[in-house]
PDB file of N, CA and C in Angstrom:
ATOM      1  N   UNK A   1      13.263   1.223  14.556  1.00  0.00           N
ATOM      2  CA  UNK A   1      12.866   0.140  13.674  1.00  0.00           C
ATOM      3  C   UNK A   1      11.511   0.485  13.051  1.00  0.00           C
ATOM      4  N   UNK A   2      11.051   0.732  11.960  1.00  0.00           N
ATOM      5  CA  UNK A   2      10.087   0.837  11.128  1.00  0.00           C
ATOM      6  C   UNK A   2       9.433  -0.320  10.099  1.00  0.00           C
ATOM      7  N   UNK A   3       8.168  -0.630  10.630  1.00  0.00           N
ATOM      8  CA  UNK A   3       7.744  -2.187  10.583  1.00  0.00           C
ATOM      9  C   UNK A   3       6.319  -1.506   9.536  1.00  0.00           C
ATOM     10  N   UNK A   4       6.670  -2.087   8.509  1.00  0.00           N
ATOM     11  CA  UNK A   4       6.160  -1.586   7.033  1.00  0.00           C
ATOM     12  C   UNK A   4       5.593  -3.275   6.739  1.00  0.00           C
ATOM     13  N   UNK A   5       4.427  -2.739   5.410  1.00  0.00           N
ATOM     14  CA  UNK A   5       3.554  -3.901   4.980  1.00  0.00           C
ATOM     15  C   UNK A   5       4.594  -4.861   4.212  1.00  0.00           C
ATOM     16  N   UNK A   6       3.853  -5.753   3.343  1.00  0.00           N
ATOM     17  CA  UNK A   6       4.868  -6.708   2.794  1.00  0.00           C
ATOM     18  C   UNK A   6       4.852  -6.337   1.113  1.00  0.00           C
ATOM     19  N   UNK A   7       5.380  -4.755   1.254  1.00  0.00           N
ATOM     20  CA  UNK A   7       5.723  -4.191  -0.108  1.00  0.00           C
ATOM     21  C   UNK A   7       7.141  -4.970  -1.101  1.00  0.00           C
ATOM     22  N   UNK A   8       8.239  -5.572  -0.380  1.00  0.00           N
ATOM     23  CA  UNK A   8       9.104  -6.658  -0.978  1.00  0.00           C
ATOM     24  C   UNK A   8       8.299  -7.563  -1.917  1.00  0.00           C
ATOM     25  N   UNK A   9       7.227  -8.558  -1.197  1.00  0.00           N
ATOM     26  CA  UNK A   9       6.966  -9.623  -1.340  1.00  0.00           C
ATOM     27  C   UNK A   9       5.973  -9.026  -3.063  1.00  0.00           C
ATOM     28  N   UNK A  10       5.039  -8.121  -2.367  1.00  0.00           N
ATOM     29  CA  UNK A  10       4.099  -7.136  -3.943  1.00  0.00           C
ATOM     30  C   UNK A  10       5.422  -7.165  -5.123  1.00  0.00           C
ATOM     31  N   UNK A  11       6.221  -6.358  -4.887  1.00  0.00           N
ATOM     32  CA  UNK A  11       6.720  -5.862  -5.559  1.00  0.00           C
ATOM     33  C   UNK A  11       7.432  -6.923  -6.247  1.00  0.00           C
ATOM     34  N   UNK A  12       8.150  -7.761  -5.843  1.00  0.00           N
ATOM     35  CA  UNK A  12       8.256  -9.569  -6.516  1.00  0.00           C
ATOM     36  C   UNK A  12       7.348  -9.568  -7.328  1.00  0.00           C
ATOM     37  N   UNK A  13       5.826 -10.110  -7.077  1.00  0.00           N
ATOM     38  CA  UNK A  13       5.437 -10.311  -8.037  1.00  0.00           C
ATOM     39  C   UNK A  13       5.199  -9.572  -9.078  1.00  0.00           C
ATOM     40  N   UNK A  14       4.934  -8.294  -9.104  1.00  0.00           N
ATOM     41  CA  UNK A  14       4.682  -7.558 -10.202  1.00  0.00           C
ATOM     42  C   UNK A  14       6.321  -8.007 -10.981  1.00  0.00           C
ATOM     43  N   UNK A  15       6.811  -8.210 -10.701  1.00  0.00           N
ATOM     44  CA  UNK A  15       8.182  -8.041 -11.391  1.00  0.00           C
ATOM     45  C   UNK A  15       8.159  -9.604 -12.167  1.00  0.00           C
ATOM     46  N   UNK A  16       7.298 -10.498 -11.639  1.00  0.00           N
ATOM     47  CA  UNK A  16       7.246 -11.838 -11.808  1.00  0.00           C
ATOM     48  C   UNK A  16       6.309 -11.973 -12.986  1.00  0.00           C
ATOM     49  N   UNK A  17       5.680 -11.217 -13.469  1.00  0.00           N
ATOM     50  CA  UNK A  17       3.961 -11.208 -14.266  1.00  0.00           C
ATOM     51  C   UNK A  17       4.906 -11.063 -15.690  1.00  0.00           C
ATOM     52  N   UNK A  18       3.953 -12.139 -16.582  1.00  0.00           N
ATOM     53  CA  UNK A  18       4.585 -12.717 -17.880  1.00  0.00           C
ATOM     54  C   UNK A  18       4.347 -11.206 -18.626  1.00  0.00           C
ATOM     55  N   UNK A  19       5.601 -11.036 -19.386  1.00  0.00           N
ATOM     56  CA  UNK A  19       5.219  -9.763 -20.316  1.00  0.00           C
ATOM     57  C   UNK A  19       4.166  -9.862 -21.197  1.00  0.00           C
ATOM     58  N   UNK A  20       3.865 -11.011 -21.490  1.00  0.00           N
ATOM     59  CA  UNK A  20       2.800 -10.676 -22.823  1.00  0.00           C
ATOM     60  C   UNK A  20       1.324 -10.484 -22.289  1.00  0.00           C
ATOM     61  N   UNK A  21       1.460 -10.944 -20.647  1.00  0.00           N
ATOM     62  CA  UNK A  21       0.076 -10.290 -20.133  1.00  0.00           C
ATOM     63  C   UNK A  21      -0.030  -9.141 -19.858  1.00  0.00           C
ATOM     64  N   UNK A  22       1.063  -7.983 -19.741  1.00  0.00           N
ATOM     65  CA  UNK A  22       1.207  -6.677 -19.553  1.00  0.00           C
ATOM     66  C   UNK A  22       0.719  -5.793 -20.520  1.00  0.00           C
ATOM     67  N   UNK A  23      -0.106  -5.259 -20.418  1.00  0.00           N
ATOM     68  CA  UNK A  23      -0.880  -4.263 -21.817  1.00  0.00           C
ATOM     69  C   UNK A  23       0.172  -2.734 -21.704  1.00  0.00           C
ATOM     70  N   UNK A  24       0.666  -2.042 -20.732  1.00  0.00           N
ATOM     71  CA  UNK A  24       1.597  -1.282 -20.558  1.00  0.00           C
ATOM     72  C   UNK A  24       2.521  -1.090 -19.522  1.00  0.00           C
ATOM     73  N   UNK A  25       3.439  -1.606 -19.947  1.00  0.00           N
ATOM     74  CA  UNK A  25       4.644  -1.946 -19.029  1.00  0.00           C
ATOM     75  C   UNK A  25       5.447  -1.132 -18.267  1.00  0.00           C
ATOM     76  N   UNK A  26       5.278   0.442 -18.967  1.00  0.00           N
ATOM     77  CA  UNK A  26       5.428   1.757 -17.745  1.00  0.00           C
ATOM     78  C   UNK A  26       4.266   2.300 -17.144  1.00  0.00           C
ATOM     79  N   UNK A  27       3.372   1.328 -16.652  1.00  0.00           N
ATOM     80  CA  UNK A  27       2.488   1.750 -15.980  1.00  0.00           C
ATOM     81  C   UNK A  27       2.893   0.827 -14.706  1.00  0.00           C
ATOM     82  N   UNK A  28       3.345  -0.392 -15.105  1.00  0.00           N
ATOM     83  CA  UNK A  28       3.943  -1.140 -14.283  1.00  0.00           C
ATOM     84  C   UNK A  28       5.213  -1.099 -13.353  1.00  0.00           C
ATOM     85  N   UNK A  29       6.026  -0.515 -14.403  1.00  0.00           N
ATOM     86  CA  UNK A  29       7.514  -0.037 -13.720  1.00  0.00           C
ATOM     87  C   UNK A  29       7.263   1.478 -13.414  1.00  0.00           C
ATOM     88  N   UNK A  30       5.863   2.158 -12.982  1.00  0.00           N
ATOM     89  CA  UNK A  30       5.491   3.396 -12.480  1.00  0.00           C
ATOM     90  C   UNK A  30       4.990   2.467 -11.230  1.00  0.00           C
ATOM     91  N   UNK A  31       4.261   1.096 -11.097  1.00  0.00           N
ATOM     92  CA  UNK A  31       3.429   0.691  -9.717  1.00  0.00           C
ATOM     93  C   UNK A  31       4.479   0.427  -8.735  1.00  0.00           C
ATOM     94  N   UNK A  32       5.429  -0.372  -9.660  1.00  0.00           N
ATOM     95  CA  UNK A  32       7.578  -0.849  -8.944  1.00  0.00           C
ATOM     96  C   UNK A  32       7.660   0.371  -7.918  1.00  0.00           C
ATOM     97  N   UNK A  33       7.949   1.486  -9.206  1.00  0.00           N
ATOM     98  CA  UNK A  33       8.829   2.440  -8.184  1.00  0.00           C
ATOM     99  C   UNK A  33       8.046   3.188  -7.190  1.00  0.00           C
ATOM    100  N   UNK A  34       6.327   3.329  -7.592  1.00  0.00           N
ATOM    101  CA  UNK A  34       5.761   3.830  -6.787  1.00  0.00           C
ATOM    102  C   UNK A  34       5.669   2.967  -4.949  1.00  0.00           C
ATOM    103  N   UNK A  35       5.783   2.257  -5.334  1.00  0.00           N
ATOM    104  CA  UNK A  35       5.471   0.704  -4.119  1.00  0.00           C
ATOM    105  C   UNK A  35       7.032   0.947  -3.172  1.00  0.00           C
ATOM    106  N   UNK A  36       8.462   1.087  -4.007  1.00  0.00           N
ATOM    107  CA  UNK A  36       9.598   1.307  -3.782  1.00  0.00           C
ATOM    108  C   UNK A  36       9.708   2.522  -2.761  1.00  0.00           C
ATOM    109  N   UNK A  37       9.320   3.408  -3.950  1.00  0.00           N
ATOM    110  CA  UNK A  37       9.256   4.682  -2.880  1.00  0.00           C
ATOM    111  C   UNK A  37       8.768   4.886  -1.398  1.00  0.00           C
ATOM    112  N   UNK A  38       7.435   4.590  -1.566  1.00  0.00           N
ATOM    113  CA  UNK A  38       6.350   4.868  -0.295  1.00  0.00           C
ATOM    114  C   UNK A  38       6.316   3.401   0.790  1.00  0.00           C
ATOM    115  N   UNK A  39       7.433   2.556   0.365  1.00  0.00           N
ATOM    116  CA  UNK A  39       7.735   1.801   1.732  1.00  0.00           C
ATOM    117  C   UNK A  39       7.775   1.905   3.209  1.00  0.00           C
ATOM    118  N   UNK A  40       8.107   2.713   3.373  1.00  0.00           N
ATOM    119  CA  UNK A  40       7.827   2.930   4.781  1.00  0.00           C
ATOM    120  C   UNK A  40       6.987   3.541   4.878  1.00  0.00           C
ATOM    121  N   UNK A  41       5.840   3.762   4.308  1.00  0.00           N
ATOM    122  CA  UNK A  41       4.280   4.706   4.983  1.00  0.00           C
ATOM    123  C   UNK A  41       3.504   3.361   4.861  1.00  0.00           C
ATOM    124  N   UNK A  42       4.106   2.400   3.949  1.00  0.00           N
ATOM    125  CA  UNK A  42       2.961   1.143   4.089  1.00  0.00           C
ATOM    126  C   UNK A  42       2.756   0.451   5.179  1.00  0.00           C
ATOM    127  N   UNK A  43       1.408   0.364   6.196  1.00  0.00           N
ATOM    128  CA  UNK A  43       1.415   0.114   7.252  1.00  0.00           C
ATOM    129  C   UNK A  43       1.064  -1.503   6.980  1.00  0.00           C
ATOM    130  N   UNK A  44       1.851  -1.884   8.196  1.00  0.00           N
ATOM    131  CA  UNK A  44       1.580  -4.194   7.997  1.00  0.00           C
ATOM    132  C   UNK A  44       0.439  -4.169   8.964  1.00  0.00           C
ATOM    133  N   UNK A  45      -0.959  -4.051   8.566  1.00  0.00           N
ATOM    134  CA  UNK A  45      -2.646  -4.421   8.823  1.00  0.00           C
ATOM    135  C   UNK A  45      -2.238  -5.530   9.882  1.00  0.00           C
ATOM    136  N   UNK A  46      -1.492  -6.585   9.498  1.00  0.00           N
ATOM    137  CA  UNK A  46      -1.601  -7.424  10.658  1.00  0.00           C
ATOM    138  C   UNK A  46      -1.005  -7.146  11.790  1.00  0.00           C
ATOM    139  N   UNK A  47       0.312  -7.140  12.093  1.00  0.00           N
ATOM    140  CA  UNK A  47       1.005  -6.167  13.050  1.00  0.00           C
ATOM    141  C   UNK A  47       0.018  -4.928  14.068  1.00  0.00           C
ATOM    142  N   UNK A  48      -0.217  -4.269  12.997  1.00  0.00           N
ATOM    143  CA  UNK A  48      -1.616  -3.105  14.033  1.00  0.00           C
ATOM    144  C   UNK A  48      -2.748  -3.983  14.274  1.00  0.00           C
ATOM    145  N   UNK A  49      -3.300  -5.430  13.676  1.00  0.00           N
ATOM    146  CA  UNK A  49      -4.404  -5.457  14.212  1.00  0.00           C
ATOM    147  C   UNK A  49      -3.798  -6.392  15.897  1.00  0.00           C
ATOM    148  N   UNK A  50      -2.558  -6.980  16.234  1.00  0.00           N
ATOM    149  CA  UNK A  50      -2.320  -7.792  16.810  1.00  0.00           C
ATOM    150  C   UNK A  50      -2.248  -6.669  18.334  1.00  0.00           C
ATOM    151  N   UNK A  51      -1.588  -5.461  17.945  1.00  0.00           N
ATOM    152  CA  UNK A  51      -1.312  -4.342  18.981  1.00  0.00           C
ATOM    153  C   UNK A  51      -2.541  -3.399  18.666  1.00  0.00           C
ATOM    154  N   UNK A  52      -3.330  -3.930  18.369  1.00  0.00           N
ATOM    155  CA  UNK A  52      -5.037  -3.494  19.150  1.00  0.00           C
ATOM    156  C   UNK A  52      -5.247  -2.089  18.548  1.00  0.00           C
ATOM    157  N   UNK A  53      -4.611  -1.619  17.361  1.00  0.00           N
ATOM    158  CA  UNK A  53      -4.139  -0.684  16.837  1.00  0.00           C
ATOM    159  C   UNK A  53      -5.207  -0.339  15.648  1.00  0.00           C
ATOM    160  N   UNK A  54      -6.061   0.517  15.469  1.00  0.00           N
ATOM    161  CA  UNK A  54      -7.617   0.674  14.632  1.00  0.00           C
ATOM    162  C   UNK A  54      -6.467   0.824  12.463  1.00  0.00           C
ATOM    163  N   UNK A  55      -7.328  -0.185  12.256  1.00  0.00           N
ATOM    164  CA  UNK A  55      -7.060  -0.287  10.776  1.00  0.00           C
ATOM    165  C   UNK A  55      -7.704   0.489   9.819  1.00  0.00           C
ATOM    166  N   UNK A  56      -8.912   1.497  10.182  1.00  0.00           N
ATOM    167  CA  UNK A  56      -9.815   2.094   8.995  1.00  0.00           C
ATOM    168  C   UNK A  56     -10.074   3.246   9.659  1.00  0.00           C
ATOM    169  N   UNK A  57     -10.148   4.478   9.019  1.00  0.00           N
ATOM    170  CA  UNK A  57     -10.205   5.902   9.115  1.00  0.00           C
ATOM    171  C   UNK A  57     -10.907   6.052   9.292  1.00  0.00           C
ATOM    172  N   UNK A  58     -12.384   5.380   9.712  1.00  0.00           N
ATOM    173  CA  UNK A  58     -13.633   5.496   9.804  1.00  0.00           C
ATOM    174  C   UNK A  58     -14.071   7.153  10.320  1.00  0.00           C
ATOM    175  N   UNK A  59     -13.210   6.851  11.692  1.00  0.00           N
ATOM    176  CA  UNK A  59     -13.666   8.472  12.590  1.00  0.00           C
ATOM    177  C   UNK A  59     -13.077   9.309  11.987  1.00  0.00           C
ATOM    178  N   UNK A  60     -11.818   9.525  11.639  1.00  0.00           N
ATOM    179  CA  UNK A  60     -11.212  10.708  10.491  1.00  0.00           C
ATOM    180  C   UNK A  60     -11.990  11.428   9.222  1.00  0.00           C
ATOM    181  N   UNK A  61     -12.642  10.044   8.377  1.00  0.00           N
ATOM    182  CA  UNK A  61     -13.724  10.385   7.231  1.00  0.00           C
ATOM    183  C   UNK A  61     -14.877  11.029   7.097  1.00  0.00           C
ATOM    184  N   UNK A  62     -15.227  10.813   8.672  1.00  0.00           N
ATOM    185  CA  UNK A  62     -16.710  11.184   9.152  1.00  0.00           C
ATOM    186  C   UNK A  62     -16.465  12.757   9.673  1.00  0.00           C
ATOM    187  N   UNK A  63     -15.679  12.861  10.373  1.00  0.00           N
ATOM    188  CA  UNK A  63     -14.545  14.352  10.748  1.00  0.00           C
ATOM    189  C   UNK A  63     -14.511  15.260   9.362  1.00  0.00           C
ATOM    190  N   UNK A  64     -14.069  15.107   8.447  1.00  0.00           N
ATOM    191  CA  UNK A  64     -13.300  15.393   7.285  1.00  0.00           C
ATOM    192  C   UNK A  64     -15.234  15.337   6.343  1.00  0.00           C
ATOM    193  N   UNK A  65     -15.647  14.622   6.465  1.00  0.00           N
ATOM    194  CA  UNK A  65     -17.105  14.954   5.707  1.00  0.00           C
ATOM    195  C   UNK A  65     -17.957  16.235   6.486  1.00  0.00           C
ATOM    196  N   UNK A  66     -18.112  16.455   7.846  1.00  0.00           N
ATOM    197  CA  UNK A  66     -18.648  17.243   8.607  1.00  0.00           C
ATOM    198  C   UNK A  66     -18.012  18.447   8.094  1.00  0.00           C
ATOM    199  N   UNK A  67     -16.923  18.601   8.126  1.00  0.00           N
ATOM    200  CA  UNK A  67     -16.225  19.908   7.962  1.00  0.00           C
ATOM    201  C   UNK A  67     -16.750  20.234   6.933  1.00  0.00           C
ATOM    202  N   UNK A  68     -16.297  19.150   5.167  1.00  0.00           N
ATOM    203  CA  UNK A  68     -16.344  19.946   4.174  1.00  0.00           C
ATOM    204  C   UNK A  68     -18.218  20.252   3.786  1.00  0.00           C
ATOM    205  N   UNK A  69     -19.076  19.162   4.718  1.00  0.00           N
ATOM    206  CA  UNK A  69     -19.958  19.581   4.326  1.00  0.00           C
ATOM    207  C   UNK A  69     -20.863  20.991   4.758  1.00  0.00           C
TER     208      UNK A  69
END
């Protein structure tokens, strides 16, 4: 079972947003399919924060700055 953010619920609304507020509308149906696609890497923040589960890369960034610096 793979317990993903609430990319459905996003993706509704973008689909919901009045066209004449849209300045480019395949940038939009690029955010759709992008959101579509990468569903299951979207992690649900609440879910990990309930199972005590760290939400921010903090130690990874700091790792990853040491190196390249």
């Amino acid at each position: 079972m793979v317990l993903c953010g609430n990319v459905d619920d996003a993706v509704t609304y973008l689909k919901s947003l009045d066209p004449k507020f849209i300045k480019n509308p395949l940038r939009l149906e690029y955010a759709v399919n992008y959101l579509e696609h990468k569903k299951p890497y979207v992690p649900c923040y609440a879910l990990r924060s309930v199972m005590n589960y760290r939400n921010f890369s903090n130690p990874v960034e700091k790792a990853n700055d040491l190196i390249v610096a």
